[in-house]
Each structure stands twice: as structure tokens, then as C-alpha cells.
PDB file of N, CA and C in Angstrom:
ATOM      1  N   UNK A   1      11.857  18.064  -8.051  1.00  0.00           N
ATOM      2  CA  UNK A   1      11.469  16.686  -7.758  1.00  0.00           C
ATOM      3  C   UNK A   1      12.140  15.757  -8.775  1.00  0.00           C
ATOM      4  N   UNK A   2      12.753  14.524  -8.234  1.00  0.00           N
ATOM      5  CA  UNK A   2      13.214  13.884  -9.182  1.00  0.00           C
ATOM      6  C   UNK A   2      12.315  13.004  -9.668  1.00  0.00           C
ATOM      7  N   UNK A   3      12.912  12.049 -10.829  1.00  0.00           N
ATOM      8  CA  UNK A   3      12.551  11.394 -12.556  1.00  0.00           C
ATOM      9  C   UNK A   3      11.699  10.418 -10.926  1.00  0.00           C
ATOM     10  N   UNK A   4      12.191   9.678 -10.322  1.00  0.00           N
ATOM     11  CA  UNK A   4      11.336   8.373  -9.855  1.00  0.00           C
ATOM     12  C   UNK A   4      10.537   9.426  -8.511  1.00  0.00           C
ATOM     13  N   UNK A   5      10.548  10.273  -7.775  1.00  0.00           N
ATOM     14  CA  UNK A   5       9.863  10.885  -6.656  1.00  0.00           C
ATOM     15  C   UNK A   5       8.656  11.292  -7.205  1.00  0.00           C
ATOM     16  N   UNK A   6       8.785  11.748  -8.690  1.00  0.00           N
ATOM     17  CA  UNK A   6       7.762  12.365  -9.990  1.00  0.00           C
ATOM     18  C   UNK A   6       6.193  10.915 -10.047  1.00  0.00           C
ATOM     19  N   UNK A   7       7.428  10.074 -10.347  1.00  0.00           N
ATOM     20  CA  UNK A   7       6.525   9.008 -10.828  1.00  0.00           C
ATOM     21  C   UNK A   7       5.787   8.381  -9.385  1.00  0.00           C
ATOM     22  N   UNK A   8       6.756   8.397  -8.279  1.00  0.00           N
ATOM     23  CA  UNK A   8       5.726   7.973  -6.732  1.00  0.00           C
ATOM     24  C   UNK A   8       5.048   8.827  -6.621  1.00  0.00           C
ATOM     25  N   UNK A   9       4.797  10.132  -6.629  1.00  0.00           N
ATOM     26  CA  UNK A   9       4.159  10.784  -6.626  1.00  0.00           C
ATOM     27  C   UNK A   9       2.648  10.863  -7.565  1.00  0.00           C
ATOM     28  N   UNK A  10       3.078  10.612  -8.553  1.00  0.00           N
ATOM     29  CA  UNK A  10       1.926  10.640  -9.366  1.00  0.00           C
ATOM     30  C   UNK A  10       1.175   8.904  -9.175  1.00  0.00           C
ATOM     31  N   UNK A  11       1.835   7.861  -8.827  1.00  0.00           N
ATOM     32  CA  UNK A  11       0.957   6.855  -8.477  1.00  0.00           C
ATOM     33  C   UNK A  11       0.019   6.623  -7.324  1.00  0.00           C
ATOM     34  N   UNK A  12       1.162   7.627  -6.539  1.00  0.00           N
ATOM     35  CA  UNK A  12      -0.206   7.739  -5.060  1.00  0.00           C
ATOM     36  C   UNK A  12      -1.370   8.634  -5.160  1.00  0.00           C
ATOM     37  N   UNK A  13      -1.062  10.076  -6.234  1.00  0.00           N
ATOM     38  CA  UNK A  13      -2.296  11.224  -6.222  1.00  0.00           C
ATOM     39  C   UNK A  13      -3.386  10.400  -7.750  1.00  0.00           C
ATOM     40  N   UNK A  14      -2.875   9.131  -8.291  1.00  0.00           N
ATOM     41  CA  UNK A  14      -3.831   8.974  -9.280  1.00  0.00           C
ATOM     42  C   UNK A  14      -4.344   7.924  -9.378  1.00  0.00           C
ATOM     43  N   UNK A  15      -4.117   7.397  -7.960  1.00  0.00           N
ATOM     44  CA  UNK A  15      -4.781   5.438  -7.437  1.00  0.00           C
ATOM     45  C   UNK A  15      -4.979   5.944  -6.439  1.00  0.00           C
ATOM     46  N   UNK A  16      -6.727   5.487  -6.193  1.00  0.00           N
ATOM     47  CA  UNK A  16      -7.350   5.192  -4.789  1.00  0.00           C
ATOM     48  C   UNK A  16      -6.382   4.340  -3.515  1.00  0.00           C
ATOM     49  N   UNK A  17      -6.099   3.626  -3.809  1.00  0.00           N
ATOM     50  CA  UNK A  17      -5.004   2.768  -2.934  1.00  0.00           C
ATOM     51  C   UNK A  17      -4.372   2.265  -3.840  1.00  0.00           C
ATOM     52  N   UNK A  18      -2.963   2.313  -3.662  1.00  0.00           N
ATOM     53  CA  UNK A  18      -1.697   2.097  -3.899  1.00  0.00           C
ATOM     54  C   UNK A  18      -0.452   1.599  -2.735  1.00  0.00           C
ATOM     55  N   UNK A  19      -0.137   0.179  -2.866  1.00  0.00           N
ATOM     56  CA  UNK A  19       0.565  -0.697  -2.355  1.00  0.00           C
ATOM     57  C   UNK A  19       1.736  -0.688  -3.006  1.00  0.00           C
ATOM     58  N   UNK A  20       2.877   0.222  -2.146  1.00  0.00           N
ATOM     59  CA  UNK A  20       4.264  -0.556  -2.803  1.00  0.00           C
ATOM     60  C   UNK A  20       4.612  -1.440  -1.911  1.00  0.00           C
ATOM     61  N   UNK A  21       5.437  -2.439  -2.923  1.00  0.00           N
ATOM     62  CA  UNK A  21       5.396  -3.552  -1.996  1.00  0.00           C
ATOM     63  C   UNK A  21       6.546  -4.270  -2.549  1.00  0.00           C
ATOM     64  N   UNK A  22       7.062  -5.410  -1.928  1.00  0.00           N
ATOM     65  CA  UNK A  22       8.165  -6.413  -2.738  1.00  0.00           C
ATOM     66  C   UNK A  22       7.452  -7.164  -3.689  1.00  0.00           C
ATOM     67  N   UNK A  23       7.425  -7.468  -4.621  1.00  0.00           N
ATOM     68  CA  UNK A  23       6.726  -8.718  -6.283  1.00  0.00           C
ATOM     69  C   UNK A  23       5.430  -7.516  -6.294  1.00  0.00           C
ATOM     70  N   UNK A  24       4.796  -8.829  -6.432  1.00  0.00           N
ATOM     71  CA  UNK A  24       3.033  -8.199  -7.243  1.00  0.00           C
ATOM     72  C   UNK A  24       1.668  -9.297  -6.304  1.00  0.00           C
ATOM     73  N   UNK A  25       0.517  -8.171  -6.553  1.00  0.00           N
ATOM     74  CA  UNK A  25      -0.026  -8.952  -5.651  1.00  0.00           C
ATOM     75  C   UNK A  25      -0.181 -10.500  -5.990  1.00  0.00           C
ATOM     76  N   UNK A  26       0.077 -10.842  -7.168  1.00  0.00           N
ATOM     77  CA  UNK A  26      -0.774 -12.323  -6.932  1.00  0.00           C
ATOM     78  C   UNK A  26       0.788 -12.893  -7.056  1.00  0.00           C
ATOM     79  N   UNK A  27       2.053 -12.250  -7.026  1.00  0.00           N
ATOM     80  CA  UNK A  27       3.134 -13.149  -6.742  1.00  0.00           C
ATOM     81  C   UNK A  27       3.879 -11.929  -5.637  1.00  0.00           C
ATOM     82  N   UNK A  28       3.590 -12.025  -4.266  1.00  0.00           N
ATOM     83  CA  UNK A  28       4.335 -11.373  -3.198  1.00  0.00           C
ATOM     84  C   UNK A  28       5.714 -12.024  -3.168  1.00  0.00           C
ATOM     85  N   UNK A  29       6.573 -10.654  -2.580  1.00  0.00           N
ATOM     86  CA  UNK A  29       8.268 -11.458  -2.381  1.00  0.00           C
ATOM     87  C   UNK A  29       8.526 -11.647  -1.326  1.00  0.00           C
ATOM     88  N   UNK A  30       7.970 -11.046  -0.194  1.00  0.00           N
ATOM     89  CA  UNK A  30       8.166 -11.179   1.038  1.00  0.00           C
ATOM     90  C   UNK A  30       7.261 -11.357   1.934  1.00  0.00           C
ATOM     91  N   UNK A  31       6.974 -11.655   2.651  1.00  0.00           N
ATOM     92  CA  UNK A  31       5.760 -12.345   3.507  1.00  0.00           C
ATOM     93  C   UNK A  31       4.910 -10.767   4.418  1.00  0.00           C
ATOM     94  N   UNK A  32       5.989  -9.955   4.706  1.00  0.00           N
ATOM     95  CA  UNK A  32       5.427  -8.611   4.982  1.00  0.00           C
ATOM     96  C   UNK A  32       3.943  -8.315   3.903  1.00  0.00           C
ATOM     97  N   UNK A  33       4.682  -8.128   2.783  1.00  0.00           N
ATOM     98  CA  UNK A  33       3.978  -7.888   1.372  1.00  0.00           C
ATOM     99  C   UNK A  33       2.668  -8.292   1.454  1.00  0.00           C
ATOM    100  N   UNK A  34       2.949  -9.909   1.439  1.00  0.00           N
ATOM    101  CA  UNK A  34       2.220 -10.811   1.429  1.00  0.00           C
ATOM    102  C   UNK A  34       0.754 -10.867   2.318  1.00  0.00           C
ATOM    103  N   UNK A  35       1.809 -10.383   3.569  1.00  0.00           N
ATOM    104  CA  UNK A  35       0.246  -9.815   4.690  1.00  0.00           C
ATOM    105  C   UNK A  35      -1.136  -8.813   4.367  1.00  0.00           C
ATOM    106  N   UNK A  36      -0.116  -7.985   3.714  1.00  0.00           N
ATOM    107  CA  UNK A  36      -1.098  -6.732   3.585  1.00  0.00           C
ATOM    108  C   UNK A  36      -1.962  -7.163   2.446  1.00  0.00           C
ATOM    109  N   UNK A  37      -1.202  -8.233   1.161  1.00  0.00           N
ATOM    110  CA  UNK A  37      -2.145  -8.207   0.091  1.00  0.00           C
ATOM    111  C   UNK A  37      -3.349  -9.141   0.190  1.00  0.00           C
ATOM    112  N   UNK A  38      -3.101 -10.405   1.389  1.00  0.00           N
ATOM    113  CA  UNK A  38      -4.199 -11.049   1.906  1.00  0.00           C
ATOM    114  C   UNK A  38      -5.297  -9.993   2.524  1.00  0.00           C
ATOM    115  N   UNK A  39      -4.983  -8.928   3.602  1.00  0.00           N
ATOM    116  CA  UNK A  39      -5.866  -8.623   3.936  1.00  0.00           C
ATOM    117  C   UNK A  39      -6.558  -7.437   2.591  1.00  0.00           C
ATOM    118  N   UNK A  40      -5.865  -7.245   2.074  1.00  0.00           N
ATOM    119  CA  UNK A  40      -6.415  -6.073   1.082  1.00  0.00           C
ATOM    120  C   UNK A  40      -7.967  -7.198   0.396  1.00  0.00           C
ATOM    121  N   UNK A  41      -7.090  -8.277  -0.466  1.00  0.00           N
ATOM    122  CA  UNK A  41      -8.226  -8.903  -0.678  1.00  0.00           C
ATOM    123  C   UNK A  41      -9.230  -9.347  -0.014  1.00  0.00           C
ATOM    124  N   UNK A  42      -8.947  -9.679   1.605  1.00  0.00           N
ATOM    125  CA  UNK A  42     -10.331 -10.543   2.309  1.00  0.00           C
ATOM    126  C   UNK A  42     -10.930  -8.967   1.825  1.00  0.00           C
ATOM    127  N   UNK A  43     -11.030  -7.697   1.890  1.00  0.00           N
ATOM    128  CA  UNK A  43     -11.786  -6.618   2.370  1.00  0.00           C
ATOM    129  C   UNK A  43     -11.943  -6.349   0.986  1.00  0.00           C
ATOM    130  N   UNK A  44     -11.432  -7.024   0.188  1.00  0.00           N
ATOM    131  CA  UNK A  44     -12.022  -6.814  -1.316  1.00  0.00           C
ATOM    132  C   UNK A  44     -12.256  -5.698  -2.250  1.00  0.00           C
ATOM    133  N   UNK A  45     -10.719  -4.447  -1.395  1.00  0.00           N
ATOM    134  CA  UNK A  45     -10.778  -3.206  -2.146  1.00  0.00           C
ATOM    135  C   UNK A  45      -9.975  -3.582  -3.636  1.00  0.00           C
ATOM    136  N   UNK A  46      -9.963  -2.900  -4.432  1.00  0.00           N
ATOM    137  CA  UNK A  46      -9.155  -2.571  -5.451  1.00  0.00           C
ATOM    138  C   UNK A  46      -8.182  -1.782  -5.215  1.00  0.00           C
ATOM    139  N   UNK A  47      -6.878  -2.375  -5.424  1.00  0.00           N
ATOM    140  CA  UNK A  47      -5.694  -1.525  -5.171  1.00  0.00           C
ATOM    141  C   UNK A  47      -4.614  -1.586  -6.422  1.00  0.00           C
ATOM    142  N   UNK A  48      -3.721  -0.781  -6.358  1.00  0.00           N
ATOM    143  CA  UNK A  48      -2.680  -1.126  -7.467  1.00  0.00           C
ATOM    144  C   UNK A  48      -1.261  -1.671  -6.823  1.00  0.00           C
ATOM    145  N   UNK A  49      -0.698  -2.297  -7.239  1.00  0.00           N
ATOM    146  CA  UNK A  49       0.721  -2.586  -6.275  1.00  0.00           C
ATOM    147  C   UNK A  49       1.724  -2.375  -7.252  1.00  0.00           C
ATOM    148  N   UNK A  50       2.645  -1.836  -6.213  1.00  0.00           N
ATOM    149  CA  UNK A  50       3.945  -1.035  -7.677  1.00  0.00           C
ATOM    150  C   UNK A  50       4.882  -2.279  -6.902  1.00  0.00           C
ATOM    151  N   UNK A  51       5.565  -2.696  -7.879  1.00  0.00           N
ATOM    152  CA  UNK A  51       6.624  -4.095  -7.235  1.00  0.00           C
ATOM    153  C   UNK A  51       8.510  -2.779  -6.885  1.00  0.00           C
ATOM    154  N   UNK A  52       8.509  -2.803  -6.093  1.00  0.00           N
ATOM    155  CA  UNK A  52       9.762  -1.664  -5.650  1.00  0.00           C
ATOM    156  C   UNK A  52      11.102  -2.872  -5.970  1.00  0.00           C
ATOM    157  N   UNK A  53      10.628  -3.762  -6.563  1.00  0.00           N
ATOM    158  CA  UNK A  53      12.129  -4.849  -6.494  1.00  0.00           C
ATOM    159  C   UNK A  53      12.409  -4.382  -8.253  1.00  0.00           C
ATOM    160  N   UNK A  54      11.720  -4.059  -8.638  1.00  0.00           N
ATOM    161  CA  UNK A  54      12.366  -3.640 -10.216  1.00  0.00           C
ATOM    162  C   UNK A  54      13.174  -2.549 -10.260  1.00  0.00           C
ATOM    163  N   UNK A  55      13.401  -1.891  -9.337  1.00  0.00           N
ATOM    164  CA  UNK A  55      14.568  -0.355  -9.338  1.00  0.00           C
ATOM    165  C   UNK A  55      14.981  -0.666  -7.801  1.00  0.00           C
ATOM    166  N   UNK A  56      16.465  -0.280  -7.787  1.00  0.00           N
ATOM    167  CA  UNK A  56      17.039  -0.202  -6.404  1.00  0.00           C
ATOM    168  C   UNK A  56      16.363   1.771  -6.174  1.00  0.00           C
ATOM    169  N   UNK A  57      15.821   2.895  -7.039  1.00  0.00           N
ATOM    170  CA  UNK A  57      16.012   3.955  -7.229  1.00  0.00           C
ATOM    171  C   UNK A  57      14.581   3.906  -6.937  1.00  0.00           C
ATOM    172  N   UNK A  58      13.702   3.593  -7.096  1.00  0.00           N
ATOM    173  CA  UNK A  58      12.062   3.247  -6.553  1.00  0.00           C
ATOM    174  C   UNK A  58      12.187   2.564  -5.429  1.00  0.00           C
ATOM    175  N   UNK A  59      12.954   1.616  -4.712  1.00  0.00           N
ATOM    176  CA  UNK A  59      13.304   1.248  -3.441  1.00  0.00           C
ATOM    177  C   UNK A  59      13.545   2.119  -2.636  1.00  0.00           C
ATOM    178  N   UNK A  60      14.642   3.141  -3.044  1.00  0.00           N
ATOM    179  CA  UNK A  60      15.104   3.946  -1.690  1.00  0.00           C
ATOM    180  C   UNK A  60      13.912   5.527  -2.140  1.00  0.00           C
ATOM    181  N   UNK A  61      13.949   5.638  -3.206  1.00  0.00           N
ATOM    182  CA  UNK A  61      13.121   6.604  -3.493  1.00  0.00           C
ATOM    183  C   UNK A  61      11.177   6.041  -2.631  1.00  0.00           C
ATOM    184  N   UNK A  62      11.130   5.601  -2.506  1.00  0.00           N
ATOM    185  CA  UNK A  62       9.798   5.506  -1.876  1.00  0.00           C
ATOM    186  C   UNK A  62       9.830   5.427  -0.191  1.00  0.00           C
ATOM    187  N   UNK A  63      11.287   4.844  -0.100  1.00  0.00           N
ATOM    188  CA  UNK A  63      11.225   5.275   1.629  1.00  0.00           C
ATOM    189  C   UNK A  63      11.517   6.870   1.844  1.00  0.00           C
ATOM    190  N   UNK A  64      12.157   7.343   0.636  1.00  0.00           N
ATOM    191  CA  UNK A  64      11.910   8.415   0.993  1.00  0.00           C
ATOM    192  C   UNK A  64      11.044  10.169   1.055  1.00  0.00           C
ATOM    193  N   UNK A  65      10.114   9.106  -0.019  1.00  0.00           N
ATOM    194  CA  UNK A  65       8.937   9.813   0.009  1.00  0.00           C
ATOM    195  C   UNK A  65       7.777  10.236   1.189  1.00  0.00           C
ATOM    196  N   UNK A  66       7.787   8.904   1.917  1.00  0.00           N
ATOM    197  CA  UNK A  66       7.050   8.268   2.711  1.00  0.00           C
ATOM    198  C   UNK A  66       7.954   9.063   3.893  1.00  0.00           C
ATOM    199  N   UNK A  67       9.293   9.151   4.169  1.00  0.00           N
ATOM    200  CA  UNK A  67      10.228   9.221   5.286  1.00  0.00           C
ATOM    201  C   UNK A  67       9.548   7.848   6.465  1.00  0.00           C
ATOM    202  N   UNK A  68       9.515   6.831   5.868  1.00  0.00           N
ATOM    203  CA  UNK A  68       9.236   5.635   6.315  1.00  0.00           C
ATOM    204  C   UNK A  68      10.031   4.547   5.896  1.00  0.00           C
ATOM    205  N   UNK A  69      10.743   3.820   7.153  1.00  0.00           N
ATOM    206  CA  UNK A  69      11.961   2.641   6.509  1.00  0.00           C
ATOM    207  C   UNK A  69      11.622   1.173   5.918  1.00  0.00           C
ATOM    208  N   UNK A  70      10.395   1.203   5.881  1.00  0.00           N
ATOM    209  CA  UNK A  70       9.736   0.008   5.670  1.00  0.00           C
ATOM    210  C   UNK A  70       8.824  -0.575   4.115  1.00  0.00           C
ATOM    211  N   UNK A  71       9.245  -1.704   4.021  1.00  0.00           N
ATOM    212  CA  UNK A  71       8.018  -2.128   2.765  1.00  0.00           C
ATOM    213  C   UNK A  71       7.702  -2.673   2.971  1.00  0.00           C
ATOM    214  N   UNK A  72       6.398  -3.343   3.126  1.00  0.00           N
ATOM    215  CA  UNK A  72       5.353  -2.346   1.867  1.00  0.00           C
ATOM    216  C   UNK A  72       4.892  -1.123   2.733  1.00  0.00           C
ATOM    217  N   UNK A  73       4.413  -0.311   1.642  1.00  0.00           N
ATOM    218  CA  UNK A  73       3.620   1.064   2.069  1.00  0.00           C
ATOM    219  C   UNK A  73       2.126   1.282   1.383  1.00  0.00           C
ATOM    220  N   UNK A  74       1.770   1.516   2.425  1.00  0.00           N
ATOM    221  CA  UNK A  74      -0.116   1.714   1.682  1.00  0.00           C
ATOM    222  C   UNK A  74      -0.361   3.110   2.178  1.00  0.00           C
ATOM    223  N   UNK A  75      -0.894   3.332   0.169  1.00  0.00           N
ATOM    224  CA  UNK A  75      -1.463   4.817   0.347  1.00  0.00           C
ATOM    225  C   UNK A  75      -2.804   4.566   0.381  1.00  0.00           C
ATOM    226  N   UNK A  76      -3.683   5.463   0.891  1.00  0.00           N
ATOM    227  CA  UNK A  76      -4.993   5.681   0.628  1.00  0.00           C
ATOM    228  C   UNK A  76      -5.234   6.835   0.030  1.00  0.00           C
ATOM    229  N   UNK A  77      -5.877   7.529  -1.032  1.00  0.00           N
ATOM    230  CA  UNK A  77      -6.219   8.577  -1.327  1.00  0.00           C
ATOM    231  C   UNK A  77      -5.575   9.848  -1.289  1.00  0.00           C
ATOM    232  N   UNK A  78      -4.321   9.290  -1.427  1.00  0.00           N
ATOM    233  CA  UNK A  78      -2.996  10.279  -1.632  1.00  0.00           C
ATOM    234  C   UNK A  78      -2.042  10.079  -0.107  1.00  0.00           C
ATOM    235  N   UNK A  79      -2.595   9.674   1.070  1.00  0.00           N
ATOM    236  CA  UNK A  79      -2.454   9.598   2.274  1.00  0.00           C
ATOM    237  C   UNK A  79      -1.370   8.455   2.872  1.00  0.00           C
ATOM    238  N   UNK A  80      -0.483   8.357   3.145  1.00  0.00           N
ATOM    239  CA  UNK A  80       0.437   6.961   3.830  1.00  0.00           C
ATOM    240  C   UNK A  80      -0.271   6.869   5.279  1.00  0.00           C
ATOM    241  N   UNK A  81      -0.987   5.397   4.882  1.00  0.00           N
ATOM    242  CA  UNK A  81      -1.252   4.847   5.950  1.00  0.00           C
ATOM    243  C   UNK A  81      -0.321   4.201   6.630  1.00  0.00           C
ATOM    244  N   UNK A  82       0.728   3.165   6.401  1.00  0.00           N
ATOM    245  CA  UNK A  82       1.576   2.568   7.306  1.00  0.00           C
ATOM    246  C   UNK A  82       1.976   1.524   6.622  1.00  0.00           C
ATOM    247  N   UNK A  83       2.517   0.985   7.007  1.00  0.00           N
ATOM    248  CA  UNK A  83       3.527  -0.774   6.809  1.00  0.00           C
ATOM    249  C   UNK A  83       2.420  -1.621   7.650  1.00  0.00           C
ATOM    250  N   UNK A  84       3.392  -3.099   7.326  1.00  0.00           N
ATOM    251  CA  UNK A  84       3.093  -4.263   7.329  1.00  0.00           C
ATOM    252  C   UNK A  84       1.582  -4.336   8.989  1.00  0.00           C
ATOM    253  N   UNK A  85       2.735  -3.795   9.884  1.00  0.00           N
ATOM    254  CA  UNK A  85       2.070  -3.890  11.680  1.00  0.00           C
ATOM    255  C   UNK A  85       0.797  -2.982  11.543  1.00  0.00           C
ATOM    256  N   UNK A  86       1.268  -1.653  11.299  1.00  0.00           N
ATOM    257  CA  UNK A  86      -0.337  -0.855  11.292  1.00  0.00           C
ATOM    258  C   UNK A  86      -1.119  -1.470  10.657  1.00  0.00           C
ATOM    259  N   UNK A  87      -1.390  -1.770   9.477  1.00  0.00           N
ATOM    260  CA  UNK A  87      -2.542  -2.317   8.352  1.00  0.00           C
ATOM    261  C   UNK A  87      -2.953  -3.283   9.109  1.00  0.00           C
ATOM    262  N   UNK A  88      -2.141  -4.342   9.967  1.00  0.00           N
ATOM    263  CA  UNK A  88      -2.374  -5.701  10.251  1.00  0.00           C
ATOM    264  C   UNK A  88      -3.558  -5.049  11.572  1.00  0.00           C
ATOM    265  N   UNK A  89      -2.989  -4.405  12.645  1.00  0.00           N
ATOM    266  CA  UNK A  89      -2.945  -4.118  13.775  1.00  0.00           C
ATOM    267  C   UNK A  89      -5.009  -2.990  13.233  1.00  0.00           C
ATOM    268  N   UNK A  90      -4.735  -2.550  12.419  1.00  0.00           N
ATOM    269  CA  UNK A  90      -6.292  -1.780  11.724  1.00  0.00           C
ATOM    270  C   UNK A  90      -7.090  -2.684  11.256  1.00  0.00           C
ATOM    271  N   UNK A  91      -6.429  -3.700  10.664  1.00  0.00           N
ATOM    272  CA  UNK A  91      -7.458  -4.952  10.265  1.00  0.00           C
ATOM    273  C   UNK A  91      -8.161  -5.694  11.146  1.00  0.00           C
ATOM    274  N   UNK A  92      -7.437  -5.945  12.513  1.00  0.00           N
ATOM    275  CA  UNK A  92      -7.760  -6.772  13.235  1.00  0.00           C
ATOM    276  C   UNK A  92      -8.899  -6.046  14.526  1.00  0.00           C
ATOM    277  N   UNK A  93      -8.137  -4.756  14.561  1.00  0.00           N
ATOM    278  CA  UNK A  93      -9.171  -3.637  15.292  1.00  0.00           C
ATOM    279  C   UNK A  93     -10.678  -3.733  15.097  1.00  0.00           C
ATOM    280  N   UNK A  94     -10.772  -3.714  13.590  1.00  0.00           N
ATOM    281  CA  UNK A  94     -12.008  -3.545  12.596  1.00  0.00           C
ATOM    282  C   UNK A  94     -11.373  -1.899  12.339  1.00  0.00           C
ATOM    283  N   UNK A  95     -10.468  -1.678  12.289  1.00  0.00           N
ATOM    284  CA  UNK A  95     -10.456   0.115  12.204  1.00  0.00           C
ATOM    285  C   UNK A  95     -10.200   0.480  10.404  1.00  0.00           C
ATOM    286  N   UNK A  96      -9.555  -0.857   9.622  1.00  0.00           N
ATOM    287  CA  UNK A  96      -8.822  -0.449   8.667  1.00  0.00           C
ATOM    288  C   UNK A  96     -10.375  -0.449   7.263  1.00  0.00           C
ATOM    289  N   UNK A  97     -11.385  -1.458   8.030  1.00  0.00           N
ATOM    290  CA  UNK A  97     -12.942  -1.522   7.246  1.00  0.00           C
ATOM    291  C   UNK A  97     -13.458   0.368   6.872  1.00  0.00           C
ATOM    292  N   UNK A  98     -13.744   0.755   8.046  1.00  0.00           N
ATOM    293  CA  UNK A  98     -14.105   1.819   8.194  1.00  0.00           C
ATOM    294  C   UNK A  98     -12.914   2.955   8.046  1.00  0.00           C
ATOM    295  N   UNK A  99     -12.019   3.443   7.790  1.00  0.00           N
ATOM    296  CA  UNK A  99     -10.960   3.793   7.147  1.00  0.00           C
ATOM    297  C   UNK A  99     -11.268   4.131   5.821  1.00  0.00           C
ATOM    298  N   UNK A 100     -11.114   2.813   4.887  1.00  0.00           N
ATOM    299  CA  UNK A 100     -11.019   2.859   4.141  1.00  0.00           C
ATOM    300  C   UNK A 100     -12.571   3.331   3.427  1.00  0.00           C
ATOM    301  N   UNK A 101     -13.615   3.109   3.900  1.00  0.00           N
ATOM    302  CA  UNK A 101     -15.079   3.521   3.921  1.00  0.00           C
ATOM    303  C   UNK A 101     -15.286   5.285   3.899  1.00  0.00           C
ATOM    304  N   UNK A 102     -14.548   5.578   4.828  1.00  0.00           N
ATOM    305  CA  UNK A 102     -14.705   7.081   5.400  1.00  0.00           C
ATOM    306  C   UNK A 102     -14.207   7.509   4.321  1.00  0.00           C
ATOM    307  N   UNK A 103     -13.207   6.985   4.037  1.00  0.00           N
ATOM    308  CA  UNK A 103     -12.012   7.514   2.878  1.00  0.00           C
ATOM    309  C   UNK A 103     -12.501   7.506   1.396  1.00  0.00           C
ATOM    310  N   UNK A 104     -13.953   6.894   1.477  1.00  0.00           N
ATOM    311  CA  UNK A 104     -14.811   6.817  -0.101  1.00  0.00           C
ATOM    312  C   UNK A 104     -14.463   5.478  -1.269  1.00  0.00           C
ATOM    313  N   UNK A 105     -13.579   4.370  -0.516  1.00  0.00           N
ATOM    314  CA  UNK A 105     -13.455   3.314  -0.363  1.00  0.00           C
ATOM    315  C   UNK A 105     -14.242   2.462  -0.764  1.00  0.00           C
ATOM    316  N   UNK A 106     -14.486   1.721  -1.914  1.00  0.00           N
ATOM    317  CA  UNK A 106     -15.390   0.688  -1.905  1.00  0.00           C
ATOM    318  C   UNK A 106     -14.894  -0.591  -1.086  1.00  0.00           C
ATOM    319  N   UNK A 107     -15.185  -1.474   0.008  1.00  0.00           N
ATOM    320  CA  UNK A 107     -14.763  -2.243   0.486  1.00  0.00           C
ATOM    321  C   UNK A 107     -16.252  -3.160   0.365  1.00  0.00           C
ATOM    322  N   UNK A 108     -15.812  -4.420  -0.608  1.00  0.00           N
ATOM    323  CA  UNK A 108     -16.648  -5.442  -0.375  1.00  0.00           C
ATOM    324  C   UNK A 108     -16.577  -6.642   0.551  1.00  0.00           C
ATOM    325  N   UNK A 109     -15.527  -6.793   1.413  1.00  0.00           N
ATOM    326  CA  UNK A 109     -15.272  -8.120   2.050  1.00  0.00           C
ATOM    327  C   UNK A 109     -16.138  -8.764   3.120  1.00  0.00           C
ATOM    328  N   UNK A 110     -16.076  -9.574   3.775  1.00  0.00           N
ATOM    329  CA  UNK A 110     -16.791 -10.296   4.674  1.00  0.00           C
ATOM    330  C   UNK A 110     -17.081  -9.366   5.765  1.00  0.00           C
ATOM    331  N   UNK A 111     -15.847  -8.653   6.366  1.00  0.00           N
ATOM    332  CA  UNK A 111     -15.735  -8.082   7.727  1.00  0.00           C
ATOM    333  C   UNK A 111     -16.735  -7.108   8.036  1.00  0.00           C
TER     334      UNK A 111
END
């Protein structure tokens, strides 16, 4: 396993949820990003967000962890849930509340 697959690896098996994403949550770079970290907060989990714009080598290294072409990526509990559309598309369901619940999840938000 390589020096950065080591380190994705160990941020998804040692954070409850873990968001890579473009910037940081309270400064998103891309509006994708941006989606997921609004809804993360309305639902008021605690997450960590790794900013993938500081290494081109954590960029391609996390799509290819994931074998997913997309950023951002949300783990749950070691687990890749999906990009920008799924999260959105689970939020709006009500599916991504209970998800993250089942999953041992503290979710405080409105929903």
C-alpha cells in the first residue's frame, strides 16, 4: 500500500464520517463540496473533511481508493457512501437520516 493510500486509509477506518472533498468545510471549493457540507450540517453529524486540493497524489489517490471518479466522497464508518447526487438524492429521500442512525451515527438536525 502506498505513503498517501496508507494515510486514506487510515482516515476513513479512524473517523466516523469522513468527507473528502475540494477546500474545508467552512471554506468549500466547489459547489459539489459545498452541497454535501450544507447537508452534513442541517443533520448536524460531526464529520472530518480532508481538503484533496492540497496534493494532486491525495486527488488521484482517493479516486482510487474509492474506484470512484468523483469529489467529494463520504465515508461512513469505514464504508463509501457516494458523491455529491447520492448524499443529495438520500437526504432528500429521508434515507441519508436513518443511514447514518443505523450506522451508530449521532445525527442531531431538524429532519
Amino acid at each position: 500500500m502506498s505513503e498517501i493510500a496508507g494515510f486514506i486509509d487510515n482516515e476513513v477506518k479512524s473517523n466516523d464520517v469522513v468527507l473528502f472533498m475540494k477546500g474545508t468545510p467552512g471554506f468549500p471549493q466547489c459547489g459539489f463540496s459545498g452541497q454535501v457540507v450544507q447537508i452534513l450540517d442541517y443533520l448536524g453529524v460531526d464529520y472530518k473533511g480532508v481538503n484533496i486540493l492540497t496534493s494532486d497524489e491525495l486527488r488521484q489517490g482517493i479516486k482510487d481508493y474509492s474506484n470512484w471518479p468523483t469529489i467529494p466522497q463520504l465515508y461512513v464508518k469505514g464504508e463509501f457512501v457516494g458523491g455529491c447526487d447520492i448524499i443529495r438524492e438520500m437526504f432528500q429521500a429521508g434515507e441519508l437520516q436513518g443511514f447514518m442512525t443505523e450506522k451508530g451515527v449521532t445525527v442531531r438536525g431538524a429532519a
